[in-house]
PDB file of N, CA and C in Angstrom:
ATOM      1  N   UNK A   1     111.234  95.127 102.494  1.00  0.00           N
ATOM      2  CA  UNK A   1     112.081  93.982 102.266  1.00  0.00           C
ATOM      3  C   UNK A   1     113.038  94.332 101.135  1.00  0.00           C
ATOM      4  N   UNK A   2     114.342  93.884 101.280  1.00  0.00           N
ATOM      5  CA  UNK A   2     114.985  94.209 100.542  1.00  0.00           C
ATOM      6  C   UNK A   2     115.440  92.531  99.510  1.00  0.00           C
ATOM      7  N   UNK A   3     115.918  92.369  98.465  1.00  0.00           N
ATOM      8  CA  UNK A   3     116.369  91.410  97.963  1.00  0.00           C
ATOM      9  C   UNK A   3     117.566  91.950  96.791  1.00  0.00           C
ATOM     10  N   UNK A   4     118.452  91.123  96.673  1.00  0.00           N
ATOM     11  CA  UNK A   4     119.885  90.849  96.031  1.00  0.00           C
ATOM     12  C   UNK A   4     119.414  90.611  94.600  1.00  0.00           C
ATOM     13  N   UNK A   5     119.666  91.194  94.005  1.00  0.00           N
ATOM     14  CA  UNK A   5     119.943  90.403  92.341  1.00  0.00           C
ATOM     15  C   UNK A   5     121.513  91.034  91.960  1.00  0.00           C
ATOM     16  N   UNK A   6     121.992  89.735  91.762  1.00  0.00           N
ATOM     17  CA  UNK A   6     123.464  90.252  90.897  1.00  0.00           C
ATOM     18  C   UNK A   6     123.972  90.990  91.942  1.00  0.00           C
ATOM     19  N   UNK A   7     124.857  92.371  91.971  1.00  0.00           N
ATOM     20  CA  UNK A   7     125.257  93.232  92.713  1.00  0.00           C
ATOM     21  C   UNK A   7     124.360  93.999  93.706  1.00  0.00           C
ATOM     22  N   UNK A   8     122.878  93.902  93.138  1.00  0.00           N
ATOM     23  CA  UNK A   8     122.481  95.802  93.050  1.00  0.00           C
ATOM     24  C   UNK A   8     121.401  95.312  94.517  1.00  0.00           C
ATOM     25  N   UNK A   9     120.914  95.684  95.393  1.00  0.00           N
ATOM     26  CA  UNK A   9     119.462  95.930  96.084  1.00  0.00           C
ATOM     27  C   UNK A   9     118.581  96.256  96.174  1.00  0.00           C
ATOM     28  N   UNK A  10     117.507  95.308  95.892  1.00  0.00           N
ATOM     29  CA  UNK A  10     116.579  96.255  95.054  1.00  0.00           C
ATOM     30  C   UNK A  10     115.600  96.004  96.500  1.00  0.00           C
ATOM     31  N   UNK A  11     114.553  96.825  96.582  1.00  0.00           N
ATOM     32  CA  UNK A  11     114.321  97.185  97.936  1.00  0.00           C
ATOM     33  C   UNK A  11     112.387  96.975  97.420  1.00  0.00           C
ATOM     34  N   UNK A  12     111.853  95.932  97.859  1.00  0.00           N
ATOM     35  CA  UNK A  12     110.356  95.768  96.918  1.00  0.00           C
ATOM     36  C   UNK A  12     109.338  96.260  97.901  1.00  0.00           C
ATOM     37  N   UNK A  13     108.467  97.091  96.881  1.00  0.00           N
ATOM     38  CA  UNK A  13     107.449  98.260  97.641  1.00  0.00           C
ATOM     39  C   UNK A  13     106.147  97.774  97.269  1.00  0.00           C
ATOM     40  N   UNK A  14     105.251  97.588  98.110  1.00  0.00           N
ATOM     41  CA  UNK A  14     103.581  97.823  97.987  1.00  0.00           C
ATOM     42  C   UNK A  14     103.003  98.920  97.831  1.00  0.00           C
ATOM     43  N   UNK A  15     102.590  98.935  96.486  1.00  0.00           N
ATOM     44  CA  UNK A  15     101.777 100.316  95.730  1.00  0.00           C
ATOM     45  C   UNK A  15     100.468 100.291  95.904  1.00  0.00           C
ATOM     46  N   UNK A  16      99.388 100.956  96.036  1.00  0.00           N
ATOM     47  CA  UNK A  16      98.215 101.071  95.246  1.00  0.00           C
ATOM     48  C   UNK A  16      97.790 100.479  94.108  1.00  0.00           C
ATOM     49  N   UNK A  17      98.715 100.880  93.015  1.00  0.00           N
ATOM     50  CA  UNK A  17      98.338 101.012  91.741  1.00  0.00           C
ATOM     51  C   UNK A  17     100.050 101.709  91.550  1.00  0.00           C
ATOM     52  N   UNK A  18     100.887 100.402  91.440  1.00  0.00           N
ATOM     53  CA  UNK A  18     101.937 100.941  90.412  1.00  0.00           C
ATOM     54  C   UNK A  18     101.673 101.045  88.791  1.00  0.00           C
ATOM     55  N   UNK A  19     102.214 102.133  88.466  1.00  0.00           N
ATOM     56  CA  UNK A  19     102.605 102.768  87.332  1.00  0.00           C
ATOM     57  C   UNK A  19     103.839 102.503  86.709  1.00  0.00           C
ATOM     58  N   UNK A  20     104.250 102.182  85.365  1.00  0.00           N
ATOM     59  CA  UNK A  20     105.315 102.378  84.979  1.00  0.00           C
ATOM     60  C   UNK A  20     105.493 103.796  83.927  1.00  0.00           C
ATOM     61  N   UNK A  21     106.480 103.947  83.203  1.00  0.00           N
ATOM     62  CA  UNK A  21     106.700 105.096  82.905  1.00  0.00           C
ATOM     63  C   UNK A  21     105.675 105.894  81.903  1.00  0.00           C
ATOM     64  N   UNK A  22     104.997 104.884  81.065  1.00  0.00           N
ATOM     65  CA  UNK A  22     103.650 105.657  80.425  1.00  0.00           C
ATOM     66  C   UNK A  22     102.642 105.692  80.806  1.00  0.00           C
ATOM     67  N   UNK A  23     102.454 105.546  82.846  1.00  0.00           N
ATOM     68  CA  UNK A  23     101.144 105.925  82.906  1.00  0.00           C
ATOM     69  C   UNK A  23     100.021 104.462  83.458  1.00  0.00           C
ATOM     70  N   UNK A  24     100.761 103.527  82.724  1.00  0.00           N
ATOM     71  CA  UNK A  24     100.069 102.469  82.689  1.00  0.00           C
ATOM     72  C   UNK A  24     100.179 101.856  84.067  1.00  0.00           C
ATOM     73  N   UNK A  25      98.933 101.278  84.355  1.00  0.00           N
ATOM     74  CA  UNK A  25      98.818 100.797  86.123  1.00  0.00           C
ATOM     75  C   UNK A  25      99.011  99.024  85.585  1.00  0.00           C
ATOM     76  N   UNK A  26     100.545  99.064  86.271  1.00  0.00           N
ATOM     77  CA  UNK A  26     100.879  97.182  86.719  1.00  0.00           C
ATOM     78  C   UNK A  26     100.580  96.162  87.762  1.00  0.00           C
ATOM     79  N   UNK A  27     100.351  95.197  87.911  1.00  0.00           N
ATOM     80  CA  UNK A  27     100.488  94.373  88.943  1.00  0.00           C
ATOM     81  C   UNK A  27     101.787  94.135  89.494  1.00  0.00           C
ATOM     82  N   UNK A  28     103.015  94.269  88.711  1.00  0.00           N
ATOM     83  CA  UNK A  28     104.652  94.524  89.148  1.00  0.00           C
ATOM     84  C   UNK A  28     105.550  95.588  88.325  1.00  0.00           C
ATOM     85  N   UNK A  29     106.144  95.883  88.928  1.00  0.00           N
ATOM     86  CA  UNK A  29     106.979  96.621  87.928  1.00  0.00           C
ATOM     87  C   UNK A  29     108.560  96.560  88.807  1.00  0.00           C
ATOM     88  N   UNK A  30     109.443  96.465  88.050  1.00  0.00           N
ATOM     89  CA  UNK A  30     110.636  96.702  88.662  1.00  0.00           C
ATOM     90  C   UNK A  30     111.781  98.182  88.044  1.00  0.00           C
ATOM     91  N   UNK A  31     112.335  98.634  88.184  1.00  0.00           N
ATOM     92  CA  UNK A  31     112.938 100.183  88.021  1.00  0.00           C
ATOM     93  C   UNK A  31     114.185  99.859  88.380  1.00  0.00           C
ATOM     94  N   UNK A  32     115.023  99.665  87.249  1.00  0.00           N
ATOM     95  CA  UNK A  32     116.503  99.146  87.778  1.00  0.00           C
ATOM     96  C   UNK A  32     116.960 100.650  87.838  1.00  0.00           C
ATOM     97  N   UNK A  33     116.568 101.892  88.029  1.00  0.00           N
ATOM     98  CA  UNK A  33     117.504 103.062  87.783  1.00  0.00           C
ATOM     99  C   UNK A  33     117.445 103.119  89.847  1.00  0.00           C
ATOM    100  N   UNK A  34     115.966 103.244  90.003  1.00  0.00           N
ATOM    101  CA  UNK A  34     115.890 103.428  91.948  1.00  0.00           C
ATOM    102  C   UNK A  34     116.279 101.916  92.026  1.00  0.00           C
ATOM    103  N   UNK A  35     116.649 101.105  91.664  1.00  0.00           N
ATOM    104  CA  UNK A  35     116.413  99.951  92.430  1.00  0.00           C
ATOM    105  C   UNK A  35     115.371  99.447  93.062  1.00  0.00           C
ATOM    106  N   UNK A  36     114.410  99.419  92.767  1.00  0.00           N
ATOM    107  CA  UNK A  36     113.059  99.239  93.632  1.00  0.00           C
ATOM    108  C   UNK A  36     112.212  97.772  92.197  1.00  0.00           C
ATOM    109  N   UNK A  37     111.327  96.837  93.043  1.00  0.00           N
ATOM    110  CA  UNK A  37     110.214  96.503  92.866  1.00  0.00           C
ATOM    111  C   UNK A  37     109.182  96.718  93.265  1.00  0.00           C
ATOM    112  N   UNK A  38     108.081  97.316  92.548  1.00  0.00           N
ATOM    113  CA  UNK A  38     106.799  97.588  92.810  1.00  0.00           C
ATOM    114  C   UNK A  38     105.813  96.199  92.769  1.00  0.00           C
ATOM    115  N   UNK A  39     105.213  96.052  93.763  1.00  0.00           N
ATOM    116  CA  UNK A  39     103.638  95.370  93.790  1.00  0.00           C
ATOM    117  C   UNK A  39     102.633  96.297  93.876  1.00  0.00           C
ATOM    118  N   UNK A  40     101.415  95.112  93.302  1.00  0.00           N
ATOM    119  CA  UNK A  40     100.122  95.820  93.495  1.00  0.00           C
ATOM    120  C   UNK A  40      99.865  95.364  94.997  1.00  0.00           C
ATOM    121  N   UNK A  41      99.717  96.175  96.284  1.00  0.00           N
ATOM    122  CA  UNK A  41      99.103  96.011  97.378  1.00  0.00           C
ATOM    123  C   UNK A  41      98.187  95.262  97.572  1.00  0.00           C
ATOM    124  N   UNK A  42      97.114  95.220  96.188  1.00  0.00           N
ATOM    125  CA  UNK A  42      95.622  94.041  96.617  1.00  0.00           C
ATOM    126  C   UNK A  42      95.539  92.995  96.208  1.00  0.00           C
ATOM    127  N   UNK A  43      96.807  92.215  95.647  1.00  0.00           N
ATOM    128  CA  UNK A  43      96.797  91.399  94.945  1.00  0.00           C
ATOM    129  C   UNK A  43      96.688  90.213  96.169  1.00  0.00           C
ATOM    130  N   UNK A  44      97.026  89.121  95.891  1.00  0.00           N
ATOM    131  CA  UNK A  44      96.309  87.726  96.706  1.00  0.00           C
ATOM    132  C   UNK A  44      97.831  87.656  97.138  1.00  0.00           C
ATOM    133  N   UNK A  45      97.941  86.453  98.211  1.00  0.00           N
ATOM    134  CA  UNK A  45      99.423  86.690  98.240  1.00  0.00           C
ATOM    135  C   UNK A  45     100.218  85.495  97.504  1.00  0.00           C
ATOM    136  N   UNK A  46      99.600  84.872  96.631  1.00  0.00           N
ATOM    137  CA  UNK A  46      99.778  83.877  95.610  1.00  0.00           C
ATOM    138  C   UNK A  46     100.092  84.392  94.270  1.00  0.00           C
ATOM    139  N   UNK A  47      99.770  85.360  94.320  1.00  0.00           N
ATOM    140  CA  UNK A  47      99.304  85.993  92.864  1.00  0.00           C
ATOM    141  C   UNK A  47     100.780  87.229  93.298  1.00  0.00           C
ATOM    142  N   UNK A  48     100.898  87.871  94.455  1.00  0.00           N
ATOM    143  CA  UNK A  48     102.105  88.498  94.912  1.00  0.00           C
ATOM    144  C   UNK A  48     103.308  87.775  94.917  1.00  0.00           C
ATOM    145  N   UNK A  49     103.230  86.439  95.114  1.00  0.00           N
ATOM    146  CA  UNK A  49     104.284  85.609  94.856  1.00  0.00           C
ATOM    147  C   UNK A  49     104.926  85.624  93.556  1.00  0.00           C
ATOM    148  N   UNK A  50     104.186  85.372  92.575  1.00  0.00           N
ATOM    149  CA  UNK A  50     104.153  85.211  91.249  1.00  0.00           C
ATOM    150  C   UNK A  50     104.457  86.199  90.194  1.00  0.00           C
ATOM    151  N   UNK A  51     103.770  87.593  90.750  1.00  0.00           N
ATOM    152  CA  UNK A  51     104.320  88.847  90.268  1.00  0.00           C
ATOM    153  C   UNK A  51     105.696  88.949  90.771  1.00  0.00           C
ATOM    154  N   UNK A  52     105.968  88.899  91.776  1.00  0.00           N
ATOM    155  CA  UNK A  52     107.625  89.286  92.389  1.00  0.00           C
ATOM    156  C   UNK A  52     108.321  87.918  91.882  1.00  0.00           C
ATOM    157  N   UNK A  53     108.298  86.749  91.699  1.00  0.00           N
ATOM    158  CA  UNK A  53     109.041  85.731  90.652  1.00  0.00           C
ATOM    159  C   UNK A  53     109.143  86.543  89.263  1.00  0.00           C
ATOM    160  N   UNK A  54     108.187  87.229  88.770  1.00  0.00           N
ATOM    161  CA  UNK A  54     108.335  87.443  87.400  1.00  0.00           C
ATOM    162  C   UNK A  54     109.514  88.689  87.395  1.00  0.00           C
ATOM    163  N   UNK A  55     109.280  89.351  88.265  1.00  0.00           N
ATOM    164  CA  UNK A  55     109.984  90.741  88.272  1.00  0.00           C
ATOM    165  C   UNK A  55     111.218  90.330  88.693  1.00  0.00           C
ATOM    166  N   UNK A  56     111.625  89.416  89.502  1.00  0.00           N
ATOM    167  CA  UNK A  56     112.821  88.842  89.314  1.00  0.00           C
ATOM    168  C   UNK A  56     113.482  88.120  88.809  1.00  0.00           C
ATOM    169  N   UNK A  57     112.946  88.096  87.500  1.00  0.00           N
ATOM    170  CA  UNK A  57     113.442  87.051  86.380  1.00  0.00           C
ATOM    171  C   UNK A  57     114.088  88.180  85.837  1.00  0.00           C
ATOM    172  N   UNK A  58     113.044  89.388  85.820  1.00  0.00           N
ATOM    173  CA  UNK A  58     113.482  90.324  84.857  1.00  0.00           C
ATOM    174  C   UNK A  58     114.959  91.438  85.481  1.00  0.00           C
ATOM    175  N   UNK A  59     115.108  91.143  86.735  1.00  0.00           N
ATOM    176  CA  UNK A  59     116.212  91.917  87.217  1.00  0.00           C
ATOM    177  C   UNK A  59     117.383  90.717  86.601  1.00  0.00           C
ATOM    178  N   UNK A  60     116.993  89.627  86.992  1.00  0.00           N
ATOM    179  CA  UNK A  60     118.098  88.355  87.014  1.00  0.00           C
ATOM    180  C   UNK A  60     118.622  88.530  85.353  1.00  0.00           C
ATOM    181  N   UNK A  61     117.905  88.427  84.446  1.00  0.00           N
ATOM    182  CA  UNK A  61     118.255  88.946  83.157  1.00  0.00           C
ATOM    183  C   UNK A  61     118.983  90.369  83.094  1.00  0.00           C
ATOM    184  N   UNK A  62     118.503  91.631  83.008  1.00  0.00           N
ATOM    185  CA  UNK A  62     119.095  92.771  83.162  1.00  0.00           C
ATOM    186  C   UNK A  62     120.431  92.769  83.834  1.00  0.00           C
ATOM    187  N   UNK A  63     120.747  92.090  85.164  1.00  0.00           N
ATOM    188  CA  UNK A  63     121.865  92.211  85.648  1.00  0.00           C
ATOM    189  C   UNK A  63     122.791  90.711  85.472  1.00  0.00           C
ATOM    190  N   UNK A  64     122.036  90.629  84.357  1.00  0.00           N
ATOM    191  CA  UNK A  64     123.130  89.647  84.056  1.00  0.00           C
ATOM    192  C   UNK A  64     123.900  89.898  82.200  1.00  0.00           C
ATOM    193  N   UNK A  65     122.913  91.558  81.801  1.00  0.00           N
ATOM    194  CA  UNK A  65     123.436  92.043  80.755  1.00  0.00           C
ATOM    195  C   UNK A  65     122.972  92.142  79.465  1.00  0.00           C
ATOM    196  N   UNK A  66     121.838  91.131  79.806  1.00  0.00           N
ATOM    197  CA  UNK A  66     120.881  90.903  78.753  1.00  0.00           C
ATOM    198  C   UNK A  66     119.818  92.941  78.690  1.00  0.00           C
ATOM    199  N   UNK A  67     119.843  93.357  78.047  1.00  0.00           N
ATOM    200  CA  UNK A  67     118.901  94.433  77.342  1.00  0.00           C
ATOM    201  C   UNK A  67     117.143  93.697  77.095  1.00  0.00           C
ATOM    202  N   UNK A  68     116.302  94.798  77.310  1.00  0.00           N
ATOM    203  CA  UNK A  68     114.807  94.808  77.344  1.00  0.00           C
ATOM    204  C   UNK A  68     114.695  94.152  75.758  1.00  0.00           C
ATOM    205  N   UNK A  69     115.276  94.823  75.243  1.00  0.00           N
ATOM    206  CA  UNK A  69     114.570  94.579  73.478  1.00  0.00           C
ATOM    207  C   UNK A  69     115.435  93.337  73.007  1.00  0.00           C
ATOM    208  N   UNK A  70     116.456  92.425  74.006  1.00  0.00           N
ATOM    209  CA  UNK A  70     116.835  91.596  73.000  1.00  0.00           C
ATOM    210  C   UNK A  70     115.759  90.415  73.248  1.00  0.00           C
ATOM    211  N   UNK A  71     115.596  89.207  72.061  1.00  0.00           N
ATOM    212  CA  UNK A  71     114.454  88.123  72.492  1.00  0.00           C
ATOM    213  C   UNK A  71     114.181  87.259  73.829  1.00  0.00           C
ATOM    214  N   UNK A  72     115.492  87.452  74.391  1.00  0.00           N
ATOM    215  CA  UNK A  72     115.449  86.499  75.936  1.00  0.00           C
ATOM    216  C   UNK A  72     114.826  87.091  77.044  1.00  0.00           C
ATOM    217  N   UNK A  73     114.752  88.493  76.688  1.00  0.00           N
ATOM    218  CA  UNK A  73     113.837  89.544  78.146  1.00  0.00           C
ATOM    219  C   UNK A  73     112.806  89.665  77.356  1.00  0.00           C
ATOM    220  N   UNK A  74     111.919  88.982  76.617  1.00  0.00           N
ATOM    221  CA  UNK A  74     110.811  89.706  76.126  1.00  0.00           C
ATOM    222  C   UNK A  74     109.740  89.104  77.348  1.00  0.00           C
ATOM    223  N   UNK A  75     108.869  89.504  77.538  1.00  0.00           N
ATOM    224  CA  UNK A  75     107.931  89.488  78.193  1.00  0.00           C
ATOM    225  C   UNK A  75     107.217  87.636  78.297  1.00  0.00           C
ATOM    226  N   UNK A  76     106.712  87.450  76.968  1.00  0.00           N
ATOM    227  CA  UNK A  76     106.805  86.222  76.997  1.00  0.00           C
ATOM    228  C   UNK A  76     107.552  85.135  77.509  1.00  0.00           C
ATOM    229  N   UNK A  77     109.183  85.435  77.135  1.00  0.00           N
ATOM    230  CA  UNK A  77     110.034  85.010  77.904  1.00  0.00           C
ATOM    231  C   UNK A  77     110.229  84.376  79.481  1.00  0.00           C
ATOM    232  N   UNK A  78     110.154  85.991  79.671  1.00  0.00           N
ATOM    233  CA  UNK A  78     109.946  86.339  81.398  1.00  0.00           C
ATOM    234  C   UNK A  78     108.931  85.738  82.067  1.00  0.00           C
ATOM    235  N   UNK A  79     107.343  85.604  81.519  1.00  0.00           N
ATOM    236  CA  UNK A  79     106.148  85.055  81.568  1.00  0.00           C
ATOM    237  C   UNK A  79     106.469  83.570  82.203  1.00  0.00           C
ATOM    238  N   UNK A  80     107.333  82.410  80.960  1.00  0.00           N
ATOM    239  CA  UNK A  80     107.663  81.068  80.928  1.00  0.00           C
ATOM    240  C   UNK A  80     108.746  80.956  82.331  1.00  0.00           C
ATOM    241  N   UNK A  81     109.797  82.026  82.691  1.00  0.00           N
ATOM    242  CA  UNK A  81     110.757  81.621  83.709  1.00  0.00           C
ATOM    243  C   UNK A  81     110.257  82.026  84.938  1.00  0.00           C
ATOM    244  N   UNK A  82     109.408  83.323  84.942  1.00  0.00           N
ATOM    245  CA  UNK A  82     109.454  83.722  86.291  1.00  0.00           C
ATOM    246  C   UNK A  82     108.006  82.821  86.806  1.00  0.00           C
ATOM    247  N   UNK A  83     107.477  82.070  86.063  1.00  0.00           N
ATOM    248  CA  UNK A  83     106.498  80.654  86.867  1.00  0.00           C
ATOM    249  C   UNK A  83     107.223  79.401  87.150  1.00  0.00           C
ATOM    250  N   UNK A  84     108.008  79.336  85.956  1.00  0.00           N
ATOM    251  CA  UNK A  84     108.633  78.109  86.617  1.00  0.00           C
ATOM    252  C   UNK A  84     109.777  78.288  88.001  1.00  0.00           C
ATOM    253  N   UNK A  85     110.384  79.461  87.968  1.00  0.00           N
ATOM    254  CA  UNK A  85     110.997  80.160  88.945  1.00  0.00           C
ATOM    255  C   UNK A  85     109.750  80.490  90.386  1.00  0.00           C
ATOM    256  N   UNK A  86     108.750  80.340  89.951  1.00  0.00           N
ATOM    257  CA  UNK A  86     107.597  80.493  91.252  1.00  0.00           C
ATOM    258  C   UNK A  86     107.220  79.330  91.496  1.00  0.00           C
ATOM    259  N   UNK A  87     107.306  78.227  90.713  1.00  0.00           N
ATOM    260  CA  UNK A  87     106.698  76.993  91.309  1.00  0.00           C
ATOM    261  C   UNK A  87     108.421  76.308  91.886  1.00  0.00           C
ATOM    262  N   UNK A  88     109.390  76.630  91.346  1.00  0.00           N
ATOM    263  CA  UNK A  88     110.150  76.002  91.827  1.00  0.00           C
ATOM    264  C   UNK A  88     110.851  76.082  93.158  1.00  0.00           C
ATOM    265  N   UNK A  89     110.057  77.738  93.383  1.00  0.00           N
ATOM    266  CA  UNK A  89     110.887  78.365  95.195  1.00  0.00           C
ATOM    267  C   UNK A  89     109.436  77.310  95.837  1.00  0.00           C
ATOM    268  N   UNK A  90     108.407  77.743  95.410  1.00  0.00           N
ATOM    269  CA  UNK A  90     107.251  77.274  96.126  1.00  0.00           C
ATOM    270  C   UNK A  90     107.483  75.801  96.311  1.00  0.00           C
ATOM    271  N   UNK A  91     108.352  74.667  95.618  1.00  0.00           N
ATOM    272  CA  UNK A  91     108.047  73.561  95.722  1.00  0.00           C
ATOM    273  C   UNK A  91     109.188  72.673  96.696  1.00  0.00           C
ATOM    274  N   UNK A  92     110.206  73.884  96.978  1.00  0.00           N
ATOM    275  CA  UNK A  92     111.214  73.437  97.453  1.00  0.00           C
ATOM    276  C   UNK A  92     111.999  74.541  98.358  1.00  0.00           C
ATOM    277  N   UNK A  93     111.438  75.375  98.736  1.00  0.00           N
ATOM    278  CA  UNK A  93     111.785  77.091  99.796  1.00  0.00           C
ATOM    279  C   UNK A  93     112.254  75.800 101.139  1.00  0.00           C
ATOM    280  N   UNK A  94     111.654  74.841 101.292  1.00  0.00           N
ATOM    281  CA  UNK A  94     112.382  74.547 102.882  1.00  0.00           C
ATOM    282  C   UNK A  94     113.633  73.710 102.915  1.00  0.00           C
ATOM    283  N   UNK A  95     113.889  73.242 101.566  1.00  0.00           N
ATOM    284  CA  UNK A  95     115.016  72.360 100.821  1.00  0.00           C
ATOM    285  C   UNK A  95     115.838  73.482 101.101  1.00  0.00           C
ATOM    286  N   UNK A  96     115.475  74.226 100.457  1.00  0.00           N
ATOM    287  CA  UNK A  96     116.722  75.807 100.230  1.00  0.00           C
ATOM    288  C   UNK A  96     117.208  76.544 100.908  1.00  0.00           C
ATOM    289  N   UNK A  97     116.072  76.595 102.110  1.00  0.00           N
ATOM    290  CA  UNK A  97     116.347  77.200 103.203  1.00  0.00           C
ATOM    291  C   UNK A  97     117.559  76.362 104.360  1.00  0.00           C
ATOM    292  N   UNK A  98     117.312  74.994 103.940  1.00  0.00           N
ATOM    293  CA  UNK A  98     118.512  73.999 104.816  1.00  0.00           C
ATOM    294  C   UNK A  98     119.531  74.442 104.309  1.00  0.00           C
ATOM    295  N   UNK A  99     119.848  74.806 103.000  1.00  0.00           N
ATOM    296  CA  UNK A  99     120.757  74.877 102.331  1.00  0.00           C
ATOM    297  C   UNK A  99     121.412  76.103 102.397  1.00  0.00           C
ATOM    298  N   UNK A 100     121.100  77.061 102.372  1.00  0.00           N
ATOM    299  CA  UNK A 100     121.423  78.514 102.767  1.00  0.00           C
ATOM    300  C   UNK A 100     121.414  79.119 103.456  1.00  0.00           C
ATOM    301  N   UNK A 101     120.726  78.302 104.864  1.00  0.00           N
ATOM    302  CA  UNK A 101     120.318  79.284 106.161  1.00  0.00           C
ATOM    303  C   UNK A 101     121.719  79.657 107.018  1.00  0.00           C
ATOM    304  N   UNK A 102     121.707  80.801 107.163  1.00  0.00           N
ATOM    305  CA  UNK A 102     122.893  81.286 107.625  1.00  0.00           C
ATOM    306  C   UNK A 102     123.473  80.339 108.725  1.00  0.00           C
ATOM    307  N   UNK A 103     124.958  80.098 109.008  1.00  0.00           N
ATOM    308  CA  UNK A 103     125.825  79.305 109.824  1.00  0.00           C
ATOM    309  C   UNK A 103     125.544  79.604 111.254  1.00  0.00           C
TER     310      UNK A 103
END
């Protein structure tokens, strides 16, 4: 599956056990250099929902210019938007879908 943030396509993959660059095994990770989001493959698909909301908070920030180290991408941050960004597709995806479904 592929999904849009900003310009770029980022193309989201089911891992094993994604890794980010030190090694460390994530439940998401996103890689704005490949364009790619990583999931964890065993996760629930509630809990997959929720990881890929978060990871697209964090592209939606990045490509909108914001940098990792300034206070608005901190993790915490990302934590507070990309749930309310998961309860809010979850509470209203068929609202949205009237609204956007292709002509």
């Amino acid at each position: 599956m592929k999904l849009r943030i900003g310009h770029i396509d980022y193309e989201v993959i089911e891992r094993k056990k994604p890794k980010n660059d030190d090694g460390t095994v994530c439940v998401g990770i996103i890689d704005y250099f490949d364009h790619e989001i990583l999931l964890m493959k065993s996760l629930s698909a509630e809990h997959k929902r929720k990881t890929l909301a978060h990871e697209i908070t964090h592209g939606l920030l990045h490509e909108s210019g914001f940098e990792t180290d300034e206070g608005i991408h901190s993790e915490d941050t990302v934590n507070r938007i990309g749930l309310t960004l998961h309860g809010f597709l979850k509470d209203n995806i068929e609202a949205l879908y009237e609204l956007y479904k292709p002509l």
